[in-house]
Protein backbone atom coordinates (compact mmCIF):
# COMPACT_ATOMS: atom_id res chain seq x y z
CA UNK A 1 0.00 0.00 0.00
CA UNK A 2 3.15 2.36 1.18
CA UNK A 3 4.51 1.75 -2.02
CA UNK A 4 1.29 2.20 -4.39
CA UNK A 5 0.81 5.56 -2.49
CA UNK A 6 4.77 6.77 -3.33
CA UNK A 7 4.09 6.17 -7.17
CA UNK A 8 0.98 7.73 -7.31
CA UNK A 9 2.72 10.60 -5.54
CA UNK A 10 5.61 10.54 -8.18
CA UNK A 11 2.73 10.15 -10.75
CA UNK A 12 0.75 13.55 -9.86
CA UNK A 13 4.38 15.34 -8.72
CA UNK A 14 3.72 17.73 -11.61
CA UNK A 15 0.70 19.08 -10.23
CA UNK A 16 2.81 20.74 -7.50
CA UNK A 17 4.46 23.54 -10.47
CA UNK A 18 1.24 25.69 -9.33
CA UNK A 19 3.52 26.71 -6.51
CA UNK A 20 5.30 28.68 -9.06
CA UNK A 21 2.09 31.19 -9.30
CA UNK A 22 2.19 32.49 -5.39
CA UNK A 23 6.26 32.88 -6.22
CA UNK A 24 5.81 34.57 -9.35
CA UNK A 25 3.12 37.64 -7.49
CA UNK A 26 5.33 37.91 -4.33
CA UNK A 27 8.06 38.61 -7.06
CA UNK A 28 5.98 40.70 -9.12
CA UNK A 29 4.86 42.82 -6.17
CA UNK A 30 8.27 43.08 -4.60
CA UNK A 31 9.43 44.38 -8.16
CA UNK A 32 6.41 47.10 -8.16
CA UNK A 33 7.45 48.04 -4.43
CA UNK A 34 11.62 48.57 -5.85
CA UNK A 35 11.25 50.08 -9.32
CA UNK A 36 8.89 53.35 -8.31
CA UNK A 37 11.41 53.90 -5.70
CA UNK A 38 14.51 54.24 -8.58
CA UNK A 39 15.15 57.84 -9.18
CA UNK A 40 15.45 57.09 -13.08
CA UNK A 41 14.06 54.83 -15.00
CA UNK A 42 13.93 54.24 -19.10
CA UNK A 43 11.34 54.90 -20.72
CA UNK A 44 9.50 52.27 -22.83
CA UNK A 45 8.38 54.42 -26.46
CA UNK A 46 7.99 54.47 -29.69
CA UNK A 47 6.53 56.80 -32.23
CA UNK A 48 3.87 54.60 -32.97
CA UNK A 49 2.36 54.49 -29.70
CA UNK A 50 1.32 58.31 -30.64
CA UNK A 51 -1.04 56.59 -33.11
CA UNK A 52 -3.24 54.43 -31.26
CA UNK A 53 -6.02 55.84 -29.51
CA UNK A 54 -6.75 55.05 -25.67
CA UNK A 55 -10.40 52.61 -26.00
CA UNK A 56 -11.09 51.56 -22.79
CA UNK A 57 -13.14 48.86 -24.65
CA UNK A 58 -10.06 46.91 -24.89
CA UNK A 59 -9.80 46.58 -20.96
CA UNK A 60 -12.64 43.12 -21.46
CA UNK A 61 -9.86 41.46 -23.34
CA UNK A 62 -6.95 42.75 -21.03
CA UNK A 63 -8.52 41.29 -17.80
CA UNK A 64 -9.79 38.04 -20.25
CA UNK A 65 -6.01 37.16 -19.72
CA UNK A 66 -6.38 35.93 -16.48
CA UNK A 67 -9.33 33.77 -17.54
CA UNK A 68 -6.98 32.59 -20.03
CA UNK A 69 -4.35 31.43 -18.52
CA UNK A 70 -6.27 29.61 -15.54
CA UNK A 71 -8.57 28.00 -17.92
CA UNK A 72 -5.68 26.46 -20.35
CA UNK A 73 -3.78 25.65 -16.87
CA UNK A 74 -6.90 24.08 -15.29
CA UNK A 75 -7.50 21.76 -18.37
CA UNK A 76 -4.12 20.88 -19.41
CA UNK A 77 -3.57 19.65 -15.77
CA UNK A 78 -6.22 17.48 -15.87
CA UNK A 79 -6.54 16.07 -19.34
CA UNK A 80 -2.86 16.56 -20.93
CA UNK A 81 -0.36 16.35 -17.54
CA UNK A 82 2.78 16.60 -20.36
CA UNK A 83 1.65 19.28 -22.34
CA UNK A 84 0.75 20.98 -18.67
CA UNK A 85 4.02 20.63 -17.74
CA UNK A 86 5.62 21.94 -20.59
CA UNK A 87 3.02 25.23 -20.64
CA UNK A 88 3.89 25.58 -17.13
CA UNK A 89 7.93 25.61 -17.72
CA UNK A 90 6.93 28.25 -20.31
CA UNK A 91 5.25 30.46 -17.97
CA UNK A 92 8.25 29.99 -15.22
CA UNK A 93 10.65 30.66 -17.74
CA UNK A 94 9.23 33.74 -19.08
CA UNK A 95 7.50 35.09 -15.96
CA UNK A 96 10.88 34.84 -14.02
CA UNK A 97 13.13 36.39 -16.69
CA UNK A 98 10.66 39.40 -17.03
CA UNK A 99 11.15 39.72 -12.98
CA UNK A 100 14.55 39.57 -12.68
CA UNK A 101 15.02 41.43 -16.16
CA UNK A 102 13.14 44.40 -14.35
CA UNK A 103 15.20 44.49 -11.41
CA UNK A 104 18.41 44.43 -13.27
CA UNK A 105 17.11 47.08 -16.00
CA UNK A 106 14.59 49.36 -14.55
CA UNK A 107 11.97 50.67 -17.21
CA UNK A 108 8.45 51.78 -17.04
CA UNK A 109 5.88 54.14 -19.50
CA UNK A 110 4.46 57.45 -19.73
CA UNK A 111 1.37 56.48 -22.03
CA UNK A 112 -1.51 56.72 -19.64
CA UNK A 113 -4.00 59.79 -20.11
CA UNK A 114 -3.80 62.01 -17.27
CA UNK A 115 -7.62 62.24 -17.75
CA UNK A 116 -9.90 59.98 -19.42
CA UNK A 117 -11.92 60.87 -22.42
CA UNK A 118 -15.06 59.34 -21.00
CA UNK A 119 -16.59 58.40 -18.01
CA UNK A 120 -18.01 54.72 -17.77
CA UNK A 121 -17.51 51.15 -16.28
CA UNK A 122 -15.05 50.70 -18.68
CA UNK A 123 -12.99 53.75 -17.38
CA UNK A 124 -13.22 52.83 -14.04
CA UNK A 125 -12.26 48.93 -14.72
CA UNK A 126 -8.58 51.00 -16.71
CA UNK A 127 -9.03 52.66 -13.46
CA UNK A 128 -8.72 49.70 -11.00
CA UNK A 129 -5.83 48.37 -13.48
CA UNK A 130 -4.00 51.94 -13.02
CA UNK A 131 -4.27 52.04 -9.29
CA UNK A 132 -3.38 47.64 -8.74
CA UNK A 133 -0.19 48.09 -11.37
CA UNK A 134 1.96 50.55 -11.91
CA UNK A 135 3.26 51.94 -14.91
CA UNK A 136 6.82 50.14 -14.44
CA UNK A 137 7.89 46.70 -14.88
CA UNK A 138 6.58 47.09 -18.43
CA UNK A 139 8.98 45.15 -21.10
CA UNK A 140 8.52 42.37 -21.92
CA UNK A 141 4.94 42.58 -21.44
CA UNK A 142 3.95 39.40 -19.54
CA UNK A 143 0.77 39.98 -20.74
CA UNK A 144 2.05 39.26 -24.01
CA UNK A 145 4.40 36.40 -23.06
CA UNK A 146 1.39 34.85 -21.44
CA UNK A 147 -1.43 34.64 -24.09
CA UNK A 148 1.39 33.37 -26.17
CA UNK A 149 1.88 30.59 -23.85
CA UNK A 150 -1.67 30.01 -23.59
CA UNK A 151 -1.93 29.95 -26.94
CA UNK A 152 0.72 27.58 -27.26
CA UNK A 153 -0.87 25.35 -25.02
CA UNK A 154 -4.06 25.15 -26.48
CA UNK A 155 -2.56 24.25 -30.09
CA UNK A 156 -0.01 21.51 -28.74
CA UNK A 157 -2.53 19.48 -27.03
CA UNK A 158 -4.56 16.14 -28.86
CA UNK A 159 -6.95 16.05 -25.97
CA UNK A 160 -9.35 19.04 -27.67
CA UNK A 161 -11.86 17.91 -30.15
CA UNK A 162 -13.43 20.91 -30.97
CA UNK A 163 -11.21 22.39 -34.06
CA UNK A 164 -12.39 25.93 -33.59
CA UNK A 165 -10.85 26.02 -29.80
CA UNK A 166 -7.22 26.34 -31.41
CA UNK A 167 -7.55 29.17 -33.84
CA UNK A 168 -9.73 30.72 -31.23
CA UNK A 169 -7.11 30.59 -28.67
CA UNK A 170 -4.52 32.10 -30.84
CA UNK A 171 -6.91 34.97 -31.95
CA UNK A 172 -8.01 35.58 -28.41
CA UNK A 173 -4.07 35.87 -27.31
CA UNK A 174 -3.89 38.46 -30.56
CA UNK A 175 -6.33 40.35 -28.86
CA UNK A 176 -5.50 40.60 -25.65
CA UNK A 177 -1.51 41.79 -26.65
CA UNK A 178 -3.10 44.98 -28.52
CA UNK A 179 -5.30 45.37 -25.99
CA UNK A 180 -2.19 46.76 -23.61
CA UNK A 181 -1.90 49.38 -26.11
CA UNK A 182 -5.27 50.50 -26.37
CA UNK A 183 -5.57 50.79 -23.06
CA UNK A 184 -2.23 52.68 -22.46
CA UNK A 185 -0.80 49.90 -20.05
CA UNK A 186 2.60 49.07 -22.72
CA UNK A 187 4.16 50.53 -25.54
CA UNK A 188 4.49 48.43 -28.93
CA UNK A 189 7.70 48.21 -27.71
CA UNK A 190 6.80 45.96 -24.66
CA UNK A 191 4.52 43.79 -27.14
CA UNK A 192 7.36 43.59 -29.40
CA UNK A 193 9.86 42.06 -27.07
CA UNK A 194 7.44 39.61 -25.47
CA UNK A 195 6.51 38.04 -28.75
CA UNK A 196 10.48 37.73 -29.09
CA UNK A 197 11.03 36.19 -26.00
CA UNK A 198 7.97 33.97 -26.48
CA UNK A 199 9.65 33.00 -29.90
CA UNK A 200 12.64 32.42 -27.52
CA UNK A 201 11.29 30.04 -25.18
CA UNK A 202 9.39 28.15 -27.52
CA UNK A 203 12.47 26.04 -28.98
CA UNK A 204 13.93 25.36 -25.44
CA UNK A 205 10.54 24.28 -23.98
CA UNK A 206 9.04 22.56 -26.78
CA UNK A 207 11.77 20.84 -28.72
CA UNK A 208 14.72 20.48 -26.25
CA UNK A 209 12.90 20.17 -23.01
CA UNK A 210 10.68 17.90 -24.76
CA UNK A 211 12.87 15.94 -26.13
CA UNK A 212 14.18 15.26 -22.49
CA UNK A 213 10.79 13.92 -21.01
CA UNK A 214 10.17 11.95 -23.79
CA UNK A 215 13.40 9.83 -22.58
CA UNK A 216 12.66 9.93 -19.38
């Protein structure tokens, strides 16, 4: 019986990478807490951010992230435990370089309206954003680097039989990266690098690291 319980232990071990989430916020926080306090910081711009208008429409999609990510991480650990555990090294991998990338290199943005255009729940949800984050930590944009992941996750797996789920997933992570621009919360440039270090990540996790559990 002792030993039947160790190997279903060693069986569901993967389960226990959720502990990375807790980690990641008490990072993220301790980051927001540091960087505001740096005299100087550089500034995350480019021209074209002068040419997108703030919608606060886009803040549905922006906070649809969070669905995202728990959904894909919810069903993956329960129906696909290996393509779970490779989404999940993706999101350590990324989330922690994005940390410790912000510590090293302080940066932030100077996008957000000092005043909105219009007053509405939408405004006050880009309000409640403004107020939990602030506008440092900014490249990558783990917003970005997320959906990506997400993404990523969705079209890897063989578990989901409905074909429209996949395309779906990658359109929805589309939408939610522009959506941080429409709502002033990153600069292209912050989109920019997260779909590079996505592109990054996606070789090591998916090919080599793959490659690894498949002989184990």
């Amino acid at each position: 019986m002792e030993k039947i319980k160790k190997e279903q232990l060693k069986e569901y071990r993967y389960v226990l990478l959720v502990l990375y989430v807790p980690i990641y916020f008490a990072g993220f926080f301790l980051v927001e807490k540091l960087v505001p306090a740096t005299a100087d910081y550089w500034v995350s711009y480019c021209p074209a951010d002068d040419l997108i208008p703030f919608c606060e429409y886009f803040v549905v999609p922006y906070y649809l992230w969070y669905v995202l990510l728990f959904t894909v991480g919810i069903y993956l650990m329960i129906k696909d435990p290996r393509q779970f555990k490779l989404y999940m090294y993706c999101i350590i991998i990324g989330f922690s370089f994005c940390v410790i990338f912000c510590v090293l290199f302080p940066n932030g943005q100077d996008l957000r309206p000092a005043v909105f255009p219009r007053d509405n729940f939408f405004t006050d949800m880009v309000r409640a954003i403004y107020t939990a984050d602030t506008n440092t930590n900014v490249i990558p944009s783990v917003h970005v680097i997320g959906a990506i992941f997400a993404a990523f996750g969705v079209c890897s797996t063989k578990t989901l039989k409905k074909t429209w789920l996949k395309p779906g997933s990658v359109f929805l992570a589309a939408l939610i990266s522009i959506s941080t621009c429409f709502i002033k919360q990153h600069s292209l440039l912050d989109v920019a690098a997260g779909v590079l270090l996505a592109g990054i990540i996606y070789p090591i996790v998916y090919i080599f690291i793959q490659k690894r559990m498949k002989k184990s």
